[in-house]
Every structure is written in structure tokens, then in C-alpha cells.
N, C-alpha and C. Protein backbone atom coordinates (compact mmCIF):
# COMPACT_ATOMS: atom_id res chain seq x y z
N UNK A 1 -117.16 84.41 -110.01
CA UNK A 1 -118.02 83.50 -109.26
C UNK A 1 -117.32 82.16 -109.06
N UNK A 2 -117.12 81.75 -110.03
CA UNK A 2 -116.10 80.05 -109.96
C UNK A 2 -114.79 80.14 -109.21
N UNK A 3 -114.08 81.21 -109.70
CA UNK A 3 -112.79 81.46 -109.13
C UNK A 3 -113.01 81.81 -107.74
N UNK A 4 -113.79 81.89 -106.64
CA UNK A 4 -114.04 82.08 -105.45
C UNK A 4 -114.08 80.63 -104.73
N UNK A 5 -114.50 79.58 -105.58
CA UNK A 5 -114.85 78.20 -105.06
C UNK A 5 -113.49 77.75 -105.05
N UNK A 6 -112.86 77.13 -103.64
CA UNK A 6 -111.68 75.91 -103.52
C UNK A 6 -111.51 75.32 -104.92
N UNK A 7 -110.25 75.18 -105.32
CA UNK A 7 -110.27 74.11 -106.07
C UNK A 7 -110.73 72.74 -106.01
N UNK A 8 -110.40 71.99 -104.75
CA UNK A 8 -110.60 70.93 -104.82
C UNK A 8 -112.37 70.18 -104.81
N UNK A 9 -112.96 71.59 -104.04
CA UNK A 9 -114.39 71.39 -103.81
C UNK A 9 -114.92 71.33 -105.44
N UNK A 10 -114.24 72.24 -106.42
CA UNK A 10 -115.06 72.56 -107.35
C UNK A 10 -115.05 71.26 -108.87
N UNK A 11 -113.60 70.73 -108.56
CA UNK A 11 -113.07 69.76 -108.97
C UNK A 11 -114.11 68.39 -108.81
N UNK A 12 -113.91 67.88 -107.65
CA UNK A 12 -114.60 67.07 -106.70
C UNK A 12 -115.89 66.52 -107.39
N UNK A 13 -116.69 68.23 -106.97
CA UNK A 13 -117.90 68.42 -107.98
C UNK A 13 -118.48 68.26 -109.08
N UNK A 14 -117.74 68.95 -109.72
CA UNK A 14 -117.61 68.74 -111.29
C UNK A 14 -118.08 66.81 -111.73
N UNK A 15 -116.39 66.46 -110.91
CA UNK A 15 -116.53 64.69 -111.00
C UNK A 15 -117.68 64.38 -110.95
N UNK A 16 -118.30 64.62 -109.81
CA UNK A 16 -119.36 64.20 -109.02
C UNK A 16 -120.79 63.98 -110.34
N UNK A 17 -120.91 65.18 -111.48
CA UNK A 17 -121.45 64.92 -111.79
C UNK A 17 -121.31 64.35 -113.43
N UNK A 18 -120.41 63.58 -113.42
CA UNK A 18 -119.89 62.73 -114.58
C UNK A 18 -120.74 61.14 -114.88
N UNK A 19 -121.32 60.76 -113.36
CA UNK A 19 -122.32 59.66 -113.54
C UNK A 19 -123.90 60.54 -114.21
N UNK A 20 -124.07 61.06 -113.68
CA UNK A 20 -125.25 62.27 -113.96
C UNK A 20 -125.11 62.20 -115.11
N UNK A 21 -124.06 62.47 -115.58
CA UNK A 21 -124.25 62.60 -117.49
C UNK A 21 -124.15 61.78 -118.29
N UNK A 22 -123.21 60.86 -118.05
CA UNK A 22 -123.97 59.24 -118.77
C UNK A 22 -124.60 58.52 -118.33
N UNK A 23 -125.73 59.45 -117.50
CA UNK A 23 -126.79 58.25 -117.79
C UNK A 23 -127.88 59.42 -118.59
N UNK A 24 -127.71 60.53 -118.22
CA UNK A 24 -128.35 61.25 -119.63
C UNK A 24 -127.98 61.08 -120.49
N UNK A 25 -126.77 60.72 -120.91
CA UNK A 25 -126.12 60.56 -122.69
C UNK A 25 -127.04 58.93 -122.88
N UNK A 26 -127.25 58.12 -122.12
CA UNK A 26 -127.42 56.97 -122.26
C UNK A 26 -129.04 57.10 -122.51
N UNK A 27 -129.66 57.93 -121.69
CA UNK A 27 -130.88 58.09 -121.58
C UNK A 27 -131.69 58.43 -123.11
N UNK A 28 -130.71 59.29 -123.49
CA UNK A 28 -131.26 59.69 -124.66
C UNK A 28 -130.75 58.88 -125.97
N UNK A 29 -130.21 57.81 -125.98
CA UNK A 29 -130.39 56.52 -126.65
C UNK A 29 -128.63 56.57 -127.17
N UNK A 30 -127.64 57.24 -126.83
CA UNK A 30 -126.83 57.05 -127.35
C UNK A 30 -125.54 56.52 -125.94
N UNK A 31 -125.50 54.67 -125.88
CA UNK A 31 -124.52 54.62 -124.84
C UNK A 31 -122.98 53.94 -125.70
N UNK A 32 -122.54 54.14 -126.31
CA UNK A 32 -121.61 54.07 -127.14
C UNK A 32 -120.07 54.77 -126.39
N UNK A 33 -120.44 56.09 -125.93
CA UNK A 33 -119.08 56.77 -125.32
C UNK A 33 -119.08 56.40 -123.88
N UNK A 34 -120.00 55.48 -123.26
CA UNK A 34 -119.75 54.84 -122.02
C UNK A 34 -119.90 53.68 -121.62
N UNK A 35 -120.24 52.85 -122.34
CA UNK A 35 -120.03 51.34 -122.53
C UNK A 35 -120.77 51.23 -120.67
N UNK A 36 -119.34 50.50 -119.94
CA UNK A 36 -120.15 49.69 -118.10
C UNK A 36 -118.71 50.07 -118.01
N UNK A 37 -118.99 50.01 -116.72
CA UNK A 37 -117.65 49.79 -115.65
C UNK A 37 -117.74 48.43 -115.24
N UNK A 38 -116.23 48.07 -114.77
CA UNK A 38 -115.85 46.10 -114.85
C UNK A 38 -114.68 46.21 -114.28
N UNK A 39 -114.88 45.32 -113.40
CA UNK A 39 -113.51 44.60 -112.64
C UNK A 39 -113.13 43.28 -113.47
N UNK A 40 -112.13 43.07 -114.11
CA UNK A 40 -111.81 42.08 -115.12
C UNK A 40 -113.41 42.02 -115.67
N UNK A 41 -114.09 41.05 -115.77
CA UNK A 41 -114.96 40.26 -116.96
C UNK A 41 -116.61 40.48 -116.25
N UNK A 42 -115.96 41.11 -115.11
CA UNK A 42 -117.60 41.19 -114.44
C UNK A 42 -118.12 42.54 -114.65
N UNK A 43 -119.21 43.54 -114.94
CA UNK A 43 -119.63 44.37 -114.39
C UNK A 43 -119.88 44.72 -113.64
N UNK A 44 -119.79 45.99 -113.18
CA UNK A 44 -120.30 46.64 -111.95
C UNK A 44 -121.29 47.36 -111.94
N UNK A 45 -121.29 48.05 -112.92
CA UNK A 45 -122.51 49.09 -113.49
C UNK A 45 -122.53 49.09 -114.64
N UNK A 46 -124.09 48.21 -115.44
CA UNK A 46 -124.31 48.53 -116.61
C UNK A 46 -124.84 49.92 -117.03
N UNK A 47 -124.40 50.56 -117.62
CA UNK A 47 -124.97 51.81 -118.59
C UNK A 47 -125.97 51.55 -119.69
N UNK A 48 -126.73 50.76 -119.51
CA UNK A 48 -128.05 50.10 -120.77
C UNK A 48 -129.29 51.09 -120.50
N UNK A 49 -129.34 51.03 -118.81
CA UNK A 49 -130.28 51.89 -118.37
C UNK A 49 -130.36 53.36 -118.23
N UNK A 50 -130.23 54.23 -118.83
CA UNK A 50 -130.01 55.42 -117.92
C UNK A 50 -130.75 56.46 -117.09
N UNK A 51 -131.96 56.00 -117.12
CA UNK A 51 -132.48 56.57 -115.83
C UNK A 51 -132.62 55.67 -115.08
N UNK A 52 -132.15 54.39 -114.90
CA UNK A 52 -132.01 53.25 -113.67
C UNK A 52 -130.71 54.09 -112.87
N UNK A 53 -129.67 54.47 -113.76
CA UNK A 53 -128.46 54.74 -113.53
C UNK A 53 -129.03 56.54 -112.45
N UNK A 54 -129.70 57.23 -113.18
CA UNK A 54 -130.17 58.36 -112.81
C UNK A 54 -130.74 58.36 -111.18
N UNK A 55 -131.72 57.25 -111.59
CA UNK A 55 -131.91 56.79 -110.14
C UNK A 55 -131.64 56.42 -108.88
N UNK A 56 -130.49 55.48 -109.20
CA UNK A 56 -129.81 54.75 -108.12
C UNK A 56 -128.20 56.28 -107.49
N UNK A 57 -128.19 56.75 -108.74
CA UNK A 57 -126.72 57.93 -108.23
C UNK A 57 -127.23 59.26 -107.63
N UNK A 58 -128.55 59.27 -108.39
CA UNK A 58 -129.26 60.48 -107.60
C UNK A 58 -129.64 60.81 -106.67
N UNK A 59 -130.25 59.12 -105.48
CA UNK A 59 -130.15 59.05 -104.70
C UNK A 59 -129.21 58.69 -103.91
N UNK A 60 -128.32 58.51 -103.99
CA UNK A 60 -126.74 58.32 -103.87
C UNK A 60 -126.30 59.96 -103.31
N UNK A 61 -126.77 60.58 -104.18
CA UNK A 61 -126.08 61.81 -103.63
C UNK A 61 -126.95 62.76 -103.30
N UNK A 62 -128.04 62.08 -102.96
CA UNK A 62 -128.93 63.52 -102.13
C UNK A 62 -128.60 63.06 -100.38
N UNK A 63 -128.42 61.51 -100.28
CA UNK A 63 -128.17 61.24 -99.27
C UNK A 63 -126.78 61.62 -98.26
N UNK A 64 -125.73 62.02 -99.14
CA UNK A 64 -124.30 62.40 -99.16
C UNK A 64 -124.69 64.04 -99.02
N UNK A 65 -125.79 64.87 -99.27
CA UNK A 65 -125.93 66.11 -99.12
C UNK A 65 -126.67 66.22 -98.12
N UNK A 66 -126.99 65.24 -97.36
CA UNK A 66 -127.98 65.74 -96.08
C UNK A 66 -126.62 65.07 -94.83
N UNK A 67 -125.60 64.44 -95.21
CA UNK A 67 -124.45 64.48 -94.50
C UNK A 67 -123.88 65.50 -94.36
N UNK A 68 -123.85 65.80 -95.67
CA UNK A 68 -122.86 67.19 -96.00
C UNK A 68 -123.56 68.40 -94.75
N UNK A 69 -125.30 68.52 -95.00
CA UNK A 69 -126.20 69.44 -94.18
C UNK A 69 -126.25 69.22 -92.91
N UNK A 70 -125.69 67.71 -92.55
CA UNK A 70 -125.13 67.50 -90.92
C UNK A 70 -124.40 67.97 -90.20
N UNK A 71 -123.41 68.10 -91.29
CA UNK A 71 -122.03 68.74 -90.64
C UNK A 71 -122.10 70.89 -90.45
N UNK A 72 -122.90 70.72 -91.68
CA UNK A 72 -123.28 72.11 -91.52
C UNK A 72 -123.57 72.52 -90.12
N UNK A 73 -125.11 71.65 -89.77
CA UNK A 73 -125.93 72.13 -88.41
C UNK A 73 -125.08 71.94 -87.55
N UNK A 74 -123.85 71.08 -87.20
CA UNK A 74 -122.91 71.11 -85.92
C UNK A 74 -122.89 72.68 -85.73
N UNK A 75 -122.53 73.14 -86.82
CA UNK A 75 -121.89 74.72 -86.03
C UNK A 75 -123.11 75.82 -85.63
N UNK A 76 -124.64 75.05 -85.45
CA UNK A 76 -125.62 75.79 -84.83
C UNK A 76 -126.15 75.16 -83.58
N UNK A 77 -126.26 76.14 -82.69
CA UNK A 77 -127.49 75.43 -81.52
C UNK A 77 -128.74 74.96 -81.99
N UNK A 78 -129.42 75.50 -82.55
CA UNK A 78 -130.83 74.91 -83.32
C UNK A 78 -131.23 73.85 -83.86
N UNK A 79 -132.06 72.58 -83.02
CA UNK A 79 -132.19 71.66 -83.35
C UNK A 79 -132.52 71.60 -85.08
N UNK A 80 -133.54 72.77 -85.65
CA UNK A 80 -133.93 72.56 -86.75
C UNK A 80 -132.81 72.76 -87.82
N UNK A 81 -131.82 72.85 -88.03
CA UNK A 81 -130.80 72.54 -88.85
C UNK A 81 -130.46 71.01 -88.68
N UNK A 82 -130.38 70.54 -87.78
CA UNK A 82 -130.31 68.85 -87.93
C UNK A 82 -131.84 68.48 -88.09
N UNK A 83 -132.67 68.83 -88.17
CA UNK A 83 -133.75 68.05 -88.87
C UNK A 83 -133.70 68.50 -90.30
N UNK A 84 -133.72 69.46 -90.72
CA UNK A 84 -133.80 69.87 -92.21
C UNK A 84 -132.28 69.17 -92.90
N UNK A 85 -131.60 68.59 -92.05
CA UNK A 85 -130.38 67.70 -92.89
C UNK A 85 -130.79 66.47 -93.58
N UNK A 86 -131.74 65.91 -92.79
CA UNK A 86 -132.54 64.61 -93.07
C UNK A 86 -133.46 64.60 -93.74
N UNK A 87 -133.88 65.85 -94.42
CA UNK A 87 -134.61 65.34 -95.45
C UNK A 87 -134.29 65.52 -96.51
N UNK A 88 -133.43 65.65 -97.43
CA UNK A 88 -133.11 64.97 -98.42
C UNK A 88 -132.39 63.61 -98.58
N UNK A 89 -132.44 62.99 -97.46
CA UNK A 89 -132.28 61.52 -97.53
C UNK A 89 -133.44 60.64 -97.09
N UNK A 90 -134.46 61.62 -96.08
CA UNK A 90 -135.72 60.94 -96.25
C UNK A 90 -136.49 60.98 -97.73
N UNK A 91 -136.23 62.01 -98.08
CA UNK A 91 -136.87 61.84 -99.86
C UNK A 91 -136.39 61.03 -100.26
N UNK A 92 -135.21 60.66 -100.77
CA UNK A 92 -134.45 60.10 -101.39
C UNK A 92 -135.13 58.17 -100.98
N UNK A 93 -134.65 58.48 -99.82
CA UNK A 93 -135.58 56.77 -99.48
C UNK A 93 -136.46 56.42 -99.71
N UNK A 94 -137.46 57.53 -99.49
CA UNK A 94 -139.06 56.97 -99.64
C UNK A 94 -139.54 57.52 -101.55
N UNK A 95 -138.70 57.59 -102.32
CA UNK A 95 -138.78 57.57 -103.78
C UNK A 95 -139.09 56.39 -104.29
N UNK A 96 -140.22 56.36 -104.80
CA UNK A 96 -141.01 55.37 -105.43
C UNK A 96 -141.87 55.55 -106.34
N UNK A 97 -142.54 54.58 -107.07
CA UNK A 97 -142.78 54.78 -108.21
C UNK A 97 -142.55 54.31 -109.70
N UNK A 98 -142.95 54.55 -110.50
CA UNK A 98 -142.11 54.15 -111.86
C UNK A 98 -141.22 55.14 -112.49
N UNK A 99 -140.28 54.97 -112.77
CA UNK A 99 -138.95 55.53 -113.70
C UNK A 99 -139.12 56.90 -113.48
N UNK A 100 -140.16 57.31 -114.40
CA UNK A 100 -140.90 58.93 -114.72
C UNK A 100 -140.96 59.32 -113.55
N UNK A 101 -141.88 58.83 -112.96
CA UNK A 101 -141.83 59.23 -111.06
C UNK A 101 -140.85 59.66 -110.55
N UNK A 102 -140.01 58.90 -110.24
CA UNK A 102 -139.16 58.42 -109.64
C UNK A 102 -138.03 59.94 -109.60
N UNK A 103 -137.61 60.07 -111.19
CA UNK A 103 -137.02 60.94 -111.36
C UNK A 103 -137.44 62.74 -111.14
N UNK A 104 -139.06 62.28 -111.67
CA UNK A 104 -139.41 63.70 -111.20
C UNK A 104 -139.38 64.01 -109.81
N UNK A 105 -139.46 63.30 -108.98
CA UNK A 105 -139.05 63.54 -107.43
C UNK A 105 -137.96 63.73 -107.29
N UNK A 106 -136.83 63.20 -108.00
CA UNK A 106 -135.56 63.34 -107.71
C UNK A 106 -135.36 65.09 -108.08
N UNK A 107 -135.74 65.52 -108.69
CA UNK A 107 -135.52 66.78 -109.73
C UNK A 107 -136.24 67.63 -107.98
N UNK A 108 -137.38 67.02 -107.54
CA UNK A 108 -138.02 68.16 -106.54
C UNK A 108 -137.18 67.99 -105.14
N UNK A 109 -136.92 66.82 -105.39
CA UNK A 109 -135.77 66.54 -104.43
C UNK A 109 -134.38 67.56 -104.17
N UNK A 110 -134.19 67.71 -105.82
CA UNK A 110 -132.90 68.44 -105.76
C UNK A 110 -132.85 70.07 -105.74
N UNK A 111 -134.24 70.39 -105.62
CA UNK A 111 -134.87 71.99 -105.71
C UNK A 111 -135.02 71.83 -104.15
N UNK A 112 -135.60 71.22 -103.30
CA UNK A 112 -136.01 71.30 -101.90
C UNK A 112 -134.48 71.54 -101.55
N UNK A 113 -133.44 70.71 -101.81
CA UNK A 113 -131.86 70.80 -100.92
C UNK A 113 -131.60 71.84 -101.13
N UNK A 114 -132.15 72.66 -102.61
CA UNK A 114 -131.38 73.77 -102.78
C UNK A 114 -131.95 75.06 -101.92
N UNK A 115 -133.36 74.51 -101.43
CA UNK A 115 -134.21 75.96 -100.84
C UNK A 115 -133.61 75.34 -99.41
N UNK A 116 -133.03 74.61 -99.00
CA UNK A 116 -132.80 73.76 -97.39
C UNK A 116 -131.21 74.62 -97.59
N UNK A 117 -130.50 74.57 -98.40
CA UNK A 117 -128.81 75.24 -98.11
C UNK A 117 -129.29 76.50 -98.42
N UNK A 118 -130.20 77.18 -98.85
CA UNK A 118 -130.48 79.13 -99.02
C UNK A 118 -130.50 79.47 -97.02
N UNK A 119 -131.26 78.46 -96.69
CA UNK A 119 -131.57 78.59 -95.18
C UNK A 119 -129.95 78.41 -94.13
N UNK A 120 -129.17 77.68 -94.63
CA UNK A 120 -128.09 77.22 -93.63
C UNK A 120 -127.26 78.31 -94.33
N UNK A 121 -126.88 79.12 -95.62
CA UNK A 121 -126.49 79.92 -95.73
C UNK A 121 -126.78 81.21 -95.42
N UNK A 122 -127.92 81.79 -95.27
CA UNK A 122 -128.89 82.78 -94.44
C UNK A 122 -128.01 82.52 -92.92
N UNK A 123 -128.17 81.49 -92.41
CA UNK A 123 -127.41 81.37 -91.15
C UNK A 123 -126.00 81.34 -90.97
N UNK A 124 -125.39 81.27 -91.83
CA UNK A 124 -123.86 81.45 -92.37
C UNK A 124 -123.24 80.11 -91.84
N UNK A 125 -123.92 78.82 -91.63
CA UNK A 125 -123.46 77.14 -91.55
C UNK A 125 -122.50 76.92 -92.77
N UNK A 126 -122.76 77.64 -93.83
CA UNK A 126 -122.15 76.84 -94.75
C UNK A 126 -121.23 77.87 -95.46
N UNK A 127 -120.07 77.79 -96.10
CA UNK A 127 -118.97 78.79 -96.29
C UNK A 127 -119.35 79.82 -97.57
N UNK A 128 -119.22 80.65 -97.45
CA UNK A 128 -119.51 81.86 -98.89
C UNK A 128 -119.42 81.27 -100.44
N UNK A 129 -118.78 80.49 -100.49
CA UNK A 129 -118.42 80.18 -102.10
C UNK A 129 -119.96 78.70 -101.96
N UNK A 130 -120.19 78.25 -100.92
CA UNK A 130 -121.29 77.35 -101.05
C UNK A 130 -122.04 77.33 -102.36
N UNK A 131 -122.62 78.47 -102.17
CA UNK A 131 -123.86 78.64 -103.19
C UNK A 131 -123.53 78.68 -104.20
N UNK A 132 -122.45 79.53 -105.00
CA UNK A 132 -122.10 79.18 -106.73
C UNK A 132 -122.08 77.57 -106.58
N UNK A 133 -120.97 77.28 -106.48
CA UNK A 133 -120.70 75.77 -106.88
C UNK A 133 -122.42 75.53 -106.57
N UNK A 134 -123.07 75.01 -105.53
CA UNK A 134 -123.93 74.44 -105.64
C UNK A 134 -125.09 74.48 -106.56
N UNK A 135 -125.25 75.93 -106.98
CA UNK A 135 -125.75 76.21 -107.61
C UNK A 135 -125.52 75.57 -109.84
N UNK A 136 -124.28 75.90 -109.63
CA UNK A 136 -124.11 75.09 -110.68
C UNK A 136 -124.27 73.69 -110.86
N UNK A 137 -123.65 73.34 -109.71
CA UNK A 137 -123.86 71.38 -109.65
C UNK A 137 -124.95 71.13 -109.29
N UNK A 138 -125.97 71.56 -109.04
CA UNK A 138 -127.80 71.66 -109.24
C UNK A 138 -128.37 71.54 -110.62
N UNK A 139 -127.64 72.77 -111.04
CA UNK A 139 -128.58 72.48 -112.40
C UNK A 139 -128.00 71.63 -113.40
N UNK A 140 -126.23 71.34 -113.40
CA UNK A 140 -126.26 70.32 -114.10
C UNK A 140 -127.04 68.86 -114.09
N UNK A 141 -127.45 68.86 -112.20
CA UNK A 141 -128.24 67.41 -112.10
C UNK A 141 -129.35 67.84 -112.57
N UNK A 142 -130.15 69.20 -112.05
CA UNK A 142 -131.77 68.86 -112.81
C UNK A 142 -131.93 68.36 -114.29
N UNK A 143 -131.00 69.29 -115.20
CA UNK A 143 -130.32 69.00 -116.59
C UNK A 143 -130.68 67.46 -117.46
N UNK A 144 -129.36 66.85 -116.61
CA UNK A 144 -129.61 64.97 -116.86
C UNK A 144 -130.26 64.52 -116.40
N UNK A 145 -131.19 64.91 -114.97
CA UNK A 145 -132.39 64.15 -114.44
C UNK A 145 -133.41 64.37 -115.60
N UNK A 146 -133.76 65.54 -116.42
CA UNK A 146 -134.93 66.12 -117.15
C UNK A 146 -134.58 65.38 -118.68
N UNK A 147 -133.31 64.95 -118.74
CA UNK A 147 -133.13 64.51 -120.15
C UNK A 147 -133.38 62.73 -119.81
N UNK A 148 -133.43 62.44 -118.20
CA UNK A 148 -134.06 60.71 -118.12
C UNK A 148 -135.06 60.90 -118.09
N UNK A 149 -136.41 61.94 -118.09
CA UNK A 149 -137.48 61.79 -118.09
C UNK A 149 -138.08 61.16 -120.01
N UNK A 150 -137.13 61.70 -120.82
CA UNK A 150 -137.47 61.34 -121.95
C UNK A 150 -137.16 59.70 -122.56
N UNK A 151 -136.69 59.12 -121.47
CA UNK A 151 -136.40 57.44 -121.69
C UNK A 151 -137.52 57.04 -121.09
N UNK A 152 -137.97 57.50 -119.39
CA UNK A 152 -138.70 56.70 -118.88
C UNK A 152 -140.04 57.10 -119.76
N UNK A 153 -140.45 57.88 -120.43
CA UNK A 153 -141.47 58.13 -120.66
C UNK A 153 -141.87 56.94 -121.88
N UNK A 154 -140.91 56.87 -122.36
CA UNK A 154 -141.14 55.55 -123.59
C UNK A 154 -140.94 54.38 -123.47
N UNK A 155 -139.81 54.25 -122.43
CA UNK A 155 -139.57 53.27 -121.83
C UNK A 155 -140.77 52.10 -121.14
């Protein structure tokens, strides 16, 4: 199954979900193995929060997957492949709420993209190895999204 996915896509990926996990490592009270990122003396991203962190990257990259679902629909006539690209960045925008919220949308967020690429793959938009990788880099995000629900909840 893995060995079918590009390297570089699967690589890429993988990276991709390295913010995802410290802010679950952070979430669940231990930020010690990720301190912040800093340009000399300033921060860029504190790691104190980690479902702030959950929040802000999650939507970060549902919006980067309804690009991704753009490029898909080019290779169909059917307007409804470019509308179903846009909504996981219309979710993503209109996410609101408190923390707990916030994230549990993100989590339904990231189940809707996945039932939105079953459809562009049904139509063959998107290349054969699509679905493993995605499939894995799904559930690692539901994963650390479900382990920030246990900060915001006390939080």
C-alpha cells in the first residue's frame, strides 16, 4: 500500500503532519520536546497552546486541500467538482466557536474532505495511490485533533 505512493508525495506528507503532532504532544501537557520556533530572539510560533496550534494549522491545511481538490476538478467538465473543492475551505473559514468546538469541526471537517476525494477518485481526478496516503494522513490528523479535544476541554 505505501510502497505504491511517490516518494516525494509521501515524504511531503508525513512532514506535513509534524505540526499536527506537537500540538497534540503539547496538548496533552507535555511541551518540553518542542519548545517555539524563532527567528533570532523573536517567536514565531509559540507551542504553549496546543489546540490554538491545532487550530490555526488545521485550518491551514484543509484550505491547501480544497486547492489541492481544484486542481483535481481541472481535469473534469463538471462544474460540481469545482464546487465540492471549496468546501473544505469554506468550513475551515466559517469555524467558530470555543477551542472544543472548534476542533470538533475540524475533525468533521477532515471526514467531509475525505468523503469529497472518495467522489473525485470514483471519477478518477485524482491519481491511484491518492487514497492510501490520504488515508493515512487523515487519521494521523483526526488522531492529534482528538488528543486537543482533551486540553480544550479543561482548558
Amino acid at each position: 500500500m505505501i510502497r505504491q505512493i511517490p516518494r516525494a508525495p509521501l515524504l511531503l506528507g508525513l512532514a506535513g503532519l509534524l505540526p499536527f503532532v506537537a500540538g497534540a504532544i503539547v496538548s496533552l501537557g507535555d511541551t518540553s520536546p518542542v519548545g517555539f520556533l524563532a527567528t533570532a530572539d523573536h517567536p514565531l510560533v509559540s507551542l504553549q497552546n496546543g489546540p490554538a496550534l491545532l487550530i490555526a494549522y488545521g485550518t491551514v491545511i484543509l484550505s491547501f486541500m480544497s486547492g489541492v481538490l481544484w486542481g483535481f476538478a481541472t481535469r473534469s467538465e463538471m462544474p460540481l467538482y469545482y464546487v465540492l473543492s471549496v468546501v473544505p475551505a469554506l468550513w475551515a473559514f466559517f469555524n467558530t466557536g470555543t477551542e472544543l468546538q472548534q476542533l470538533l469541526k475540524l475533525m468533521v471537517g477532515f471526514l467531509l474532505l475525505g468523503l469529497i476525494e472518495q467522489l473525485y477518485l470514483r471519477a478518477r481526478l485524482a491519481p491511484e495511490w491518492w487514497q492510501p496516503l490520504r488515508t493515512m494522513l487523515t487519521i494521523g490528523v483526526l488522531v492529534c485533533l482528538y488528543c486537543g479535544t482533551f486540553a480544550a476541554r479543561v482548558g
